[in-house]
C-alpha atoms as a PDB file:
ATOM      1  CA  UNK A   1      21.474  37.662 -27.303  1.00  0.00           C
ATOM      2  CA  UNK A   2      23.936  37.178 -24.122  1.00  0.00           C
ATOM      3  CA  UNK A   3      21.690  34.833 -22.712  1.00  0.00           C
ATOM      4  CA  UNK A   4      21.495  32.398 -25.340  1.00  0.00           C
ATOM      5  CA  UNK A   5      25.024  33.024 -26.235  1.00  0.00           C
ATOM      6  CA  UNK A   6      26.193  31.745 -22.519  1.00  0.00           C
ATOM      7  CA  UNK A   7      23.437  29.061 -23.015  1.00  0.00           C
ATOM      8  CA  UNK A   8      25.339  28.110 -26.081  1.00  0.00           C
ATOM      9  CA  UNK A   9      28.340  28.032 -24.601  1.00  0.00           C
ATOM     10  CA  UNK A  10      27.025  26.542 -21.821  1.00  0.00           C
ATOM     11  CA  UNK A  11      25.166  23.279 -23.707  1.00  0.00           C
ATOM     12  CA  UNK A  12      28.386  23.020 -25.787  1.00  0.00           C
ATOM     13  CA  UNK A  13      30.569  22.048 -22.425  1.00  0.00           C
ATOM     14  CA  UNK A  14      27.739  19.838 -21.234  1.00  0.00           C
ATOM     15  CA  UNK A  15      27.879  17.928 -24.364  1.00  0.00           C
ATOM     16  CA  UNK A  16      31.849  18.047 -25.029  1.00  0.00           C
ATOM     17  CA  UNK A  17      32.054  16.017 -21.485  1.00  0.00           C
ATOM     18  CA  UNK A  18      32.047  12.794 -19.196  1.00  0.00           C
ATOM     19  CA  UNK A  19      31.843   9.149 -21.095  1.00  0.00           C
ATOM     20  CA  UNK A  20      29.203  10.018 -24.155  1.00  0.00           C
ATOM     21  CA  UNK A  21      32.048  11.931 -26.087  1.00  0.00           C
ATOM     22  CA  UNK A  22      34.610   8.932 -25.833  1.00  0.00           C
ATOM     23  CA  UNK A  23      32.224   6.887 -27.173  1.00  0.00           C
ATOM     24  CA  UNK A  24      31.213   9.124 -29.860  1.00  0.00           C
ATOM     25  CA  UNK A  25      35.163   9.418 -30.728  1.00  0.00           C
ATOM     26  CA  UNK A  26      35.367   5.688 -30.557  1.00  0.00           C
ATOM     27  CA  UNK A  27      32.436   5.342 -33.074  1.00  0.00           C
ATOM     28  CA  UNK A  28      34.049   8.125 -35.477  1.00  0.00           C
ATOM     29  CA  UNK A  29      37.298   6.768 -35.501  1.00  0.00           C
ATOM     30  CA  UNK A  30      36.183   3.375 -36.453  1.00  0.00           C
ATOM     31  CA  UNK A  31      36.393   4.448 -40.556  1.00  0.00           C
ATOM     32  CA  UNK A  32      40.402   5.562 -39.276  1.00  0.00           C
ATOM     33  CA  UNK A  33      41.237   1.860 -38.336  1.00  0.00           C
ATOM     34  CA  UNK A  34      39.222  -0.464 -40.491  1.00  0.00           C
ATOM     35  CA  UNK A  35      40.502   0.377 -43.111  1.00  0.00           C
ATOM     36  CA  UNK A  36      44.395  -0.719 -42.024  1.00  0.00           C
ATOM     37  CA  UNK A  37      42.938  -4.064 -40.167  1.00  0.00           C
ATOM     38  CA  UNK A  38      40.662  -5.592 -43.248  1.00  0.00           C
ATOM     39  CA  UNK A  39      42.053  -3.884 -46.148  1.00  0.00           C
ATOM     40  CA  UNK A  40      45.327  -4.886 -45.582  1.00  0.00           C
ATOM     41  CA  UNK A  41      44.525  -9.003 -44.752  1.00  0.00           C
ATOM     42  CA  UNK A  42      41.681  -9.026 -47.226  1.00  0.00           C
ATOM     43  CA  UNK A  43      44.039  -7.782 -50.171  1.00  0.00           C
ATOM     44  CA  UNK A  44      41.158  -5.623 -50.899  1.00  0.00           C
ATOM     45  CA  UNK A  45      42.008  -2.000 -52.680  1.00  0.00           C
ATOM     46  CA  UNK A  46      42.547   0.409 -49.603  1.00  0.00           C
ATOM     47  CA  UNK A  47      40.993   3.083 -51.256  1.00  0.00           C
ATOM     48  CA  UNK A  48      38.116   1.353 -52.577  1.00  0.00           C
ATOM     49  CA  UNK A  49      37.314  -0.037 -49.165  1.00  0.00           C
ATOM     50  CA  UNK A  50      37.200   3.797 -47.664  1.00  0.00           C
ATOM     51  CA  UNK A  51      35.087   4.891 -50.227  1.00  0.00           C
ATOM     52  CA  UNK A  52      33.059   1.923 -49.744  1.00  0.00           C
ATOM     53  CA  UNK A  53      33.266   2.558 -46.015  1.00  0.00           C
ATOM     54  CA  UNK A  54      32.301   6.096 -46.397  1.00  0.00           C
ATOM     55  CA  UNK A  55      29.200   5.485 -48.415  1.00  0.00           C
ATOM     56  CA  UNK A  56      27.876   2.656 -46.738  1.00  0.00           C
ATOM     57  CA  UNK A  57      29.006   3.076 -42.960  1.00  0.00           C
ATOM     58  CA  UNK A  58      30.040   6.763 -42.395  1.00  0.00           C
ATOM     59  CA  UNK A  59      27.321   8.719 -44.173  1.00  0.00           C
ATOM     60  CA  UNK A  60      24.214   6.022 -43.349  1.00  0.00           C
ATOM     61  CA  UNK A  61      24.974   5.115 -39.851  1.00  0.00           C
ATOM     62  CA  UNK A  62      27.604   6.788 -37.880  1.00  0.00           C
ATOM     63  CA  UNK A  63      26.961  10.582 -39.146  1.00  0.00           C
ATOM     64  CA  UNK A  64      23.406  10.298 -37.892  1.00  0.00           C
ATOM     65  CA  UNK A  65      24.142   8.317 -34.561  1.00  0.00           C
ATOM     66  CA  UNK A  66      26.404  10.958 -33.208  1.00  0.00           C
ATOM     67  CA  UNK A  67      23.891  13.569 -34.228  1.00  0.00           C
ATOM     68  CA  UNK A  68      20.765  11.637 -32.772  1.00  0.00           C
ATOM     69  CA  UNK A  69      23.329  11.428 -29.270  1.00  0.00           C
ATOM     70  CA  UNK A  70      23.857  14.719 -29.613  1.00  0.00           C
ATOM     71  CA  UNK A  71      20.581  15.916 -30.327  1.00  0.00           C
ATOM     72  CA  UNK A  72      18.688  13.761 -27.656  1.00  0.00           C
ATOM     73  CA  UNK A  73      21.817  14.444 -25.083  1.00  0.00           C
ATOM     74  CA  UNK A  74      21.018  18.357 -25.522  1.00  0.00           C
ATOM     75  CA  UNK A  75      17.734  18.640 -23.382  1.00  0.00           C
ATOM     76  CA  UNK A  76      17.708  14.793 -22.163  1.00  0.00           C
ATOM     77  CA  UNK A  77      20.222  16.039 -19.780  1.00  0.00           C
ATOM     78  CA  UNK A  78      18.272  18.785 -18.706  1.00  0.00           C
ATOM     79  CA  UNK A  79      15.571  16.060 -17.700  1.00  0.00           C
ATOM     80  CA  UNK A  80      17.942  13.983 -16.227  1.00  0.00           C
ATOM     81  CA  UNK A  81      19.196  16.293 -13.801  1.00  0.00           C
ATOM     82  CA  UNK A  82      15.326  17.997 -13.380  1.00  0.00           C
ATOM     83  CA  UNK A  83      16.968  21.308 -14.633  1.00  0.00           C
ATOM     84  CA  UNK A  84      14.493  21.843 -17.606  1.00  0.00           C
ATOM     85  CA  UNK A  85      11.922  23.958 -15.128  1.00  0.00           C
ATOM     86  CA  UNK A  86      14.462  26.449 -14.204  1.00  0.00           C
ATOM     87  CA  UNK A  87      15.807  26.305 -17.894  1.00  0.00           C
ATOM     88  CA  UNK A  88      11.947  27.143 -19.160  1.00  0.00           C
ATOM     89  CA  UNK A  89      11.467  29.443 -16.215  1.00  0.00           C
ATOM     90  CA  UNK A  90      14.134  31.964 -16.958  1.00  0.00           C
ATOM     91  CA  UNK A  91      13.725  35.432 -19.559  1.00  0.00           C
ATOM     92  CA  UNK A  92      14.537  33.248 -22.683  1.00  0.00           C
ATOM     93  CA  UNK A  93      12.589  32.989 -25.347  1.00  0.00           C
ATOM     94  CA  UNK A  94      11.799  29.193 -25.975  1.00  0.00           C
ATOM     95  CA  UNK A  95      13.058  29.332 -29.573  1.00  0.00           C
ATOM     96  CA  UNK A  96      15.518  30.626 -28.176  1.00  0.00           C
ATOM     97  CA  UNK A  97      16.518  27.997 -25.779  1.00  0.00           C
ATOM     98  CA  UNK A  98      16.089  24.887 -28.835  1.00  0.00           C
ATOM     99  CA  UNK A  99      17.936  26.857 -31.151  1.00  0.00           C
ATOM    100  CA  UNK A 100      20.899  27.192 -28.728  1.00  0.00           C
ATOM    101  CA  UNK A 101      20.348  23.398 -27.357  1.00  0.00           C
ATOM    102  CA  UNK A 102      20.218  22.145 -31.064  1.00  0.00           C
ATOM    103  CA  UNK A 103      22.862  24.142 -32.258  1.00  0.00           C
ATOM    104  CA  UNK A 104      25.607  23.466 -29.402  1.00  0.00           C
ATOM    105  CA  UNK A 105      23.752  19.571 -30.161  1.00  0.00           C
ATOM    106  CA  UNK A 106      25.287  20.463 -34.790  1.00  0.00           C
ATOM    107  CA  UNK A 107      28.756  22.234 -33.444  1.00  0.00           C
ATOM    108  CA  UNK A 108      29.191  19.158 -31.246  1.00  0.00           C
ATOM    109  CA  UNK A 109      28.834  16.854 -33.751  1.00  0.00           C
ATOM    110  CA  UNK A 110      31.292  18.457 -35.983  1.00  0.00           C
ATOM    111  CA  UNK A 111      33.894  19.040 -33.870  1.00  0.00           C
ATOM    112  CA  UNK A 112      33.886  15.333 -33.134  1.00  0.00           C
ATOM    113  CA  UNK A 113      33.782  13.822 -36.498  1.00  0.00           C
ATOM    114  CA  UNK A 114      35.669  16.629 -38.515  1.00  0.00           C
ATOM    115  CA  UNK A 115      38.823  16.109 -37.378  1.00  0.00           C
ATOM    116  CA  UNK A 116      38.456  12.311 -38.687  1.00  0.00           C
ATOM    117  CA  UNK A 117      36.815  12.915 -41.613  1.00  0.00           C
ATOM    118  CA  UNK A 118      39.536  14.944 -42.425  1.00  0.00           C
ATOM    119  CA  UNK A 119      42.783  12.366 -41.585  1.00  0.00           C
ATOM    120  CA  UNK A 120      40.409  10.298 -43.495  1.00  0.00           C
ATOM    121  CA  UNK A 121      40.723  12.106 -46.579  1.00  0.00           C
ATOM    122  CA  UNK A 122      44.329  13.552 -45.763  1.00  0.00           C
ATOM    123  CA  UNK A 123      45.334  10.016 -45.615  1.00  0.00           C
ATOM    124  CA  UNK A 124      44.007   9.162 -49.318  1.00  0.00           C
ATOM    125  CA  UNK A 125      45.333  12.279 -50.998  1.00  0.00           C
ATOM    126  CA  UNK A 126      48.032  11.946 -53.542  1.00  0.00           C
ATOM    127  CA  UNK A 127      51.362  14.181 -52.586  1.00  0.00           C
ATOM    128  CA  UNK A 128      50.722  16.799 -55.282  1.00  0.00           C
ATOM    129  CA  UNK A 129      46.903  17.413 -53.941  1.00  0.00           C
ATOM    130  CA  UNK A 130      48.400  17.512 -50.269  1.00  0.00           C
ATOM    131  CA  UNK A 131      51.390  20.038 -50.963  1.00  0.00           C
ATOM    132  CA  UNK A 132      49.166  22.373 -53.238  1.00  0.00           C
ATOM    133  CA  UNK A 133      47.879  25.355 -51.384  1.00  0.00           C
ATOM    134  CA  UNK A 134      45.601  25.935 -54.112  1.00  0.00           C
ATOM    135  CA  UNK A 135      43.764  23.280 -53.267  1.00  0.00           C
ATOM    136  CA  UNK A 136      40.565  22.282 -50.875  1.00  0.00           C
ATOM    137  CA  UNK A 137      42.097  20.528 -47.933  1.00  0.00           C
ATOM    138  CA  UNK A 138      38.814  18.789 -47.321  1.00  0.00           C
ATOM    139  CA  UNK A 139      38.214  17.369 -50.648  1.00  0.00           C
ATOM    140  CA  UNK A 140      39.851  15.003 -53.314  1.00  0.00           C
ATOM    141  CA  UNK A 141      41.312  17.352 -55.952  1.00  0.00           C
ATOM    142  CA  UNK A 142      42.496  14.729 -58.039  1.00  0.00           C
ATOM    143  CA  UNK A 143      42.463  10.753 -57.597  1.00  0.00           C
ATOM    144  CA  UNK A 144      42.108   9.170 -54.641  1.00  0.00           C
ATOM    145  CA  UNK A 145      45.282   6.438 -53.984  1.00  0.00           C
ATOM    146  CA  UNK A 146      46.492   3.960 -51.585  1.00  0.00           C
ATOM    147  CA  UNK A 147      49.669   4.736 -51.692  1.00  0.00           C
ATOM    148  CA  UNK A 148      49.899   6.538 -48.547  1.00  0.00           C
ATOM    149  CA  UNK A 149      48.210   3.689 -46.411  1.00  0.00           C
ATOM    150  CA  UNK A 150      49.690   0.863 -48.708  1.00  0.00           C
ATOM    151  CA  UNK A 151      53.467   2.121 -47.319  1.00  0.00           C
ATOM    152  CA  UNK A 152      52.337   2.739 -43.808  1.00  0.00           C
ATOM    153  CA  UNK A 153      51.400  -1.194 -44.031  1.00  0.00           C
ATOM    154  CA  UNK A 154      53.964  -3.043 -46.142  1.00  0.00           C
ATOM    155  CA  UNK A 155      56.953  -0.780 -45.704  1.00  0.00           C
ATOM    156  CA  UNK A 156      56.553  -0.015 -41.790  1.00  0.00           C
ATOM    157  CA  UNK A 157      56.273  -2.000 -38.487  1.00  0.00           C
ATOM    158  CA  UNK A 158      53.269  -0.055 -37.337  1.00  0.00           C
ATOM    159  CA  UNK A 159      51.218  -3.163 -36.941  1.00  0.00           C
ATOM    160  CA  UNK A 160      54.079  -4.749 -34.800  1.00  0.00           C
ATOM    161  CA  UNK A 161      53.846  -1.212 -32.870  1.00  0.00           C
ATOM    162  CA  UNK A 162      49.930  -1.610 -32.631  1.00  0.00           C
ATOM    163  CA  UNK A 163      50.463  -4.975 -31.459  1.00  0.00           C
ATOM    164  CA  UNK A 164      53.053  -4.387 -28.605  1.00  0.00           C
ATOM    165  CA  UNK A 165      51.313  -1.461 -27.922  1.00  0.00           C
ATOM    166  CA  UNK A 166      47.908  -3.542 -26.992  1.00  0.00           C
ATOM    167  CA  UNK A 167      49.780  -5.960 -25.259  1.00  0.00           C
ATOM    168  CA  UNK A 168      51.472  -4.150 -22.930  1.00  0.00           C
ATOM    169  CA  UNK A 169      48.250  -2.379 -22.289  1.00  0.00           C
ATOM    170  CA  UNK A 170      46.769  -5.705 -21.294  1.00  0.00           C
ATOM    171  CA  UNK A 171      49.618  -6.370 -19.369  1.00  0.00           C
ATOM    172  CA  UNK A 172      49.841  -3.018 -17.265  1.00  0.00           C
ATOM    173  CA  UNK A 173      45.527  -4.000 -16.864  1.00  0.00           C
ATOM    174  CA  UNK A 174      46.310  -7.563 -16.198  1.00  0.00           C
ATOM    175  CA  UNK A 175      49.181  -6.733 -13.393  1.00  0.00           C
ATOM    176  CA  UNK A 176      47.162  -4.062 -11.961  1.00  0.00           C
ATOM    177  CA  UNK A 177      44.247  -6.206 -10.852  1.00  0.00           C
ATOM    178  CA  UNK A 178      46.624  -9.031  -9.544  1.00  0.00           C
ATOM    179  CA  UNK A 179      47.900  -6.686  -7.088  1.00  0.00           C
ATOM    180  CA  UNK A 180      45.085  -5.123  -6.151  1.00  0.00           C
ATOM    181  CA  UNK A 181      43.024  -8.318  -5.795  1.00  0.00           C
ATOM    182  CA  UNK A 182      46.240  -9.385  -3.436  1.00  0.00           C
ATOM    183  CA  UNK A 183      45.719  -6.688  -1.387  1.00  0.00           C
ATOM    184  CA  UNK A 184      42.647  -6.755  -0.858  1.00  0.00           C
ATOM    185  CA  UNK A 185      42.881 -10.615  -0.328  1.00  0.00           C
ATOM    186  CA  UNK A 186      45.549  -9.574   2.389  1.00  0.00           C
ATOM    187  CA  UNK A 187      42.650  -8.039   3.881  1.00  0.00           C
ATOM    188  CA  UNK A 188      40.633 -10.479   4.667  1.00  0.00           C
ATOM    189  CA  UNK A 189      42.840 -13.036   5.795  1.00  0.00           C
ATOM    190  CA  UNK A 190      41.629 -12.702   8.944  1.00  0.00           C
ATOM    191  CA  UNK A 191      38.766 -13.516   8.301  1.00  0.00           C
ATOM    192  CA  UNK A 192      38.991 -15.895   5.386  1.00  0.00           C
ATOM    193  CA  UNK A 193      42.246 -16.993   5.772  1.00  0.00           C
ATOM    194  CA  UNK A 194      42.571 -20.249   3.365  1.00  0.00           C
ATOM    195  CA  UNK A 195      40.938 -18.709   0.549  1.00  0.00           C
ATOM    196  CA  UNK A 196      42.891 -15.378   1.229  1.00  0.00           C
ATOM    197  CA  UNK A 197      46.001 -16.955   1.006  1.00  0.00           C
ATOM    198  CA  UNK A 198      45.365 -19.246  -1.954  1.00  0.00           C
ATOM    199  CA  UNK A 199      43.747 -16.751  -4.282  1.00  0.00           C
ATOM    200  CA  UNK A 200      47.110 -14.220  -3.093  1.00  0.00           C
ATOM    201  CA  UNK A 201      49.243 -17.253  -4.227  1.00  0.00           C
ATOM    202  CA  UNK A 202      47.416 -17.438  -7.853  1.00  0.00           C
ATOM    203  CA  UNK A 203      48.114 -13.940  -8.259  1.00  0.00           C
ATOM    204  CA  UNK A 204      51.636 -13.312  -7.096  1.00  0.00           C
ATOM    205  CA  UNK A 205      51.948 -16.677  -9.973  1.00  0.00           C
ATOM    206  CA  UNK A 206      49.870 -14.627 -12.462  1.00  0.00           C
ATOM    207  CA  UNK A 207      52.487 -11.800 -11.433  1.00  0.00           C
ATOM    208  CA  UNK A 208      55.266 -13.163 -11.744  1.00  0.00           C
ATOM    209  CA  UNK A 209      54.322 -15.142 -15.492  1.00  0.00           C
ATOM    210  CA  UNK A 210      53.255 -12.237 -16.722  1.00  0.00           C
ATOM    211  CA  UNK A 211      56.406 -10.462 -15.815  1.00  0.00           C
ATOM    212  CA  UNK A 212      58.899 -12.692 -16.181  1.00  0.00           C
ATOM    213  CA  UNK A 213      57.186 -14.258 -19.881  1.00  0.00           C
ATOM    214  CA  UNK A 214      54.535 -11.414 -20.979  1.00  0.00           C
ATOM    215  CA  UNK A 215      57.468 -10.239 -23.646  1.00  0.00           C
ATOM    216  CA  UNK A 216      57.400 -13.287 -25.253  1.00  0.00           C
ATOM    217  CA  UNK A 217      54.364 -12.216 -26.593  1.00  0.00           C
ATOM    218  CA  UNK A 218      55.325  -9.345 -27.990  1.00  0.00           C
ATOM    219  CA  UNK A 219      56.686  -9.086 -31.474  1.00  0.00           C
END
């Protein structure tokens, strides 16, 4: 039972890392933002358009992508890094090693899409279902309602602080590369030195504009 426990525990860190859970959080948060980009300019019911969402994009297609990645990621790793023979090899039973693969493949899955399931549903609640401690957190006690998402939108400047938030994202992005691109341009001046020095020019001018102008931009 220790062995497959630290197997477990083991498979659950392998999954829980490197670039495959950002984009499995990327893919679950998608029903978290749709709803305030389209709803909103579409003048299309926020809360019908969730439960729309949820029915058409959560539970057919993103539910089962991040368990298939999950699933597949489990002992596909394993192959990948030709650890499966000493994995087989050791005093486990083999249902023993799928059944703790699979099942650090179903806790991994939940942990990444419950939390925005949840805001999901939190954010639809009406205040009396939210401030009831009688009620199921995870479920709509009583109606679902815009309300919540319909202030957030009309009576707030989040999408000015989305905006200016992306921009100066792209700026800090856009800056960083200049520089580095002049540096390395510095380089090879040497070697190059016409096309060094023009290409620095450009971005010391792509530097400077987005600098001295890039707030412009901003709302």
């Amino acid at each position: 039972m220790s062995k497959s426990w630290r197997l477990l525990r083991f498979s659950l860190g392998q999954l829980l890392a490197g670039r495959r859970l950002i984009i499995v959080v990327l893919l679950v948060a998608l029903p978290l933002v749709l709803p305030a980009v389209f709803a909103a300019g579409a003048n299309v019911d926020p809360a019908t358009f969730t439960l729309d969402l949820f029915r058409q994009l959560v539970l057919p297609v993103l539910l089962p992508v991040v368990a298939l990645t999950f699933s597949t990621s489990s002992l596909g790793s394993e192959l990948r890094d030709g650890t499966v023979t000493n994995l087989i090899l050791k005093p486990i039973p083999r249902p023993a090693v799928l059944g703790a693969k699979y099942l650090a493949a179903v806790l991994a899955a939940f942990i990444c899409a419950a939390p925005f399931l949840w805001s999901l549903v939190t954010a639809f609640k009406q205040n009396r279902d939210l401030y009831n401690p009688d009620n199921n957190p995870f479920f709509f006690n009583l109606a679902a309602t815009p309300d919540h998402v319909l202030y957030l939108l009309r009576q707030t400047a989040f999408l000015t602080f989305v905006w200016n938030t992306l921009w100066v994202g792209l700026l800090v992005v856009a800056i960083t590369l200049a520089v580095l691109s002049a540096i390395a341009n510095f380089l090879f001046i040497p070697y190059y030195p016409f096309w060094s020095l023009l290409i620095i020019a450009v971005d010391v001018f792509v530097i400077w504009a987005l600098v001295a102008h890039g707030r412009d931009v901003a709302v």
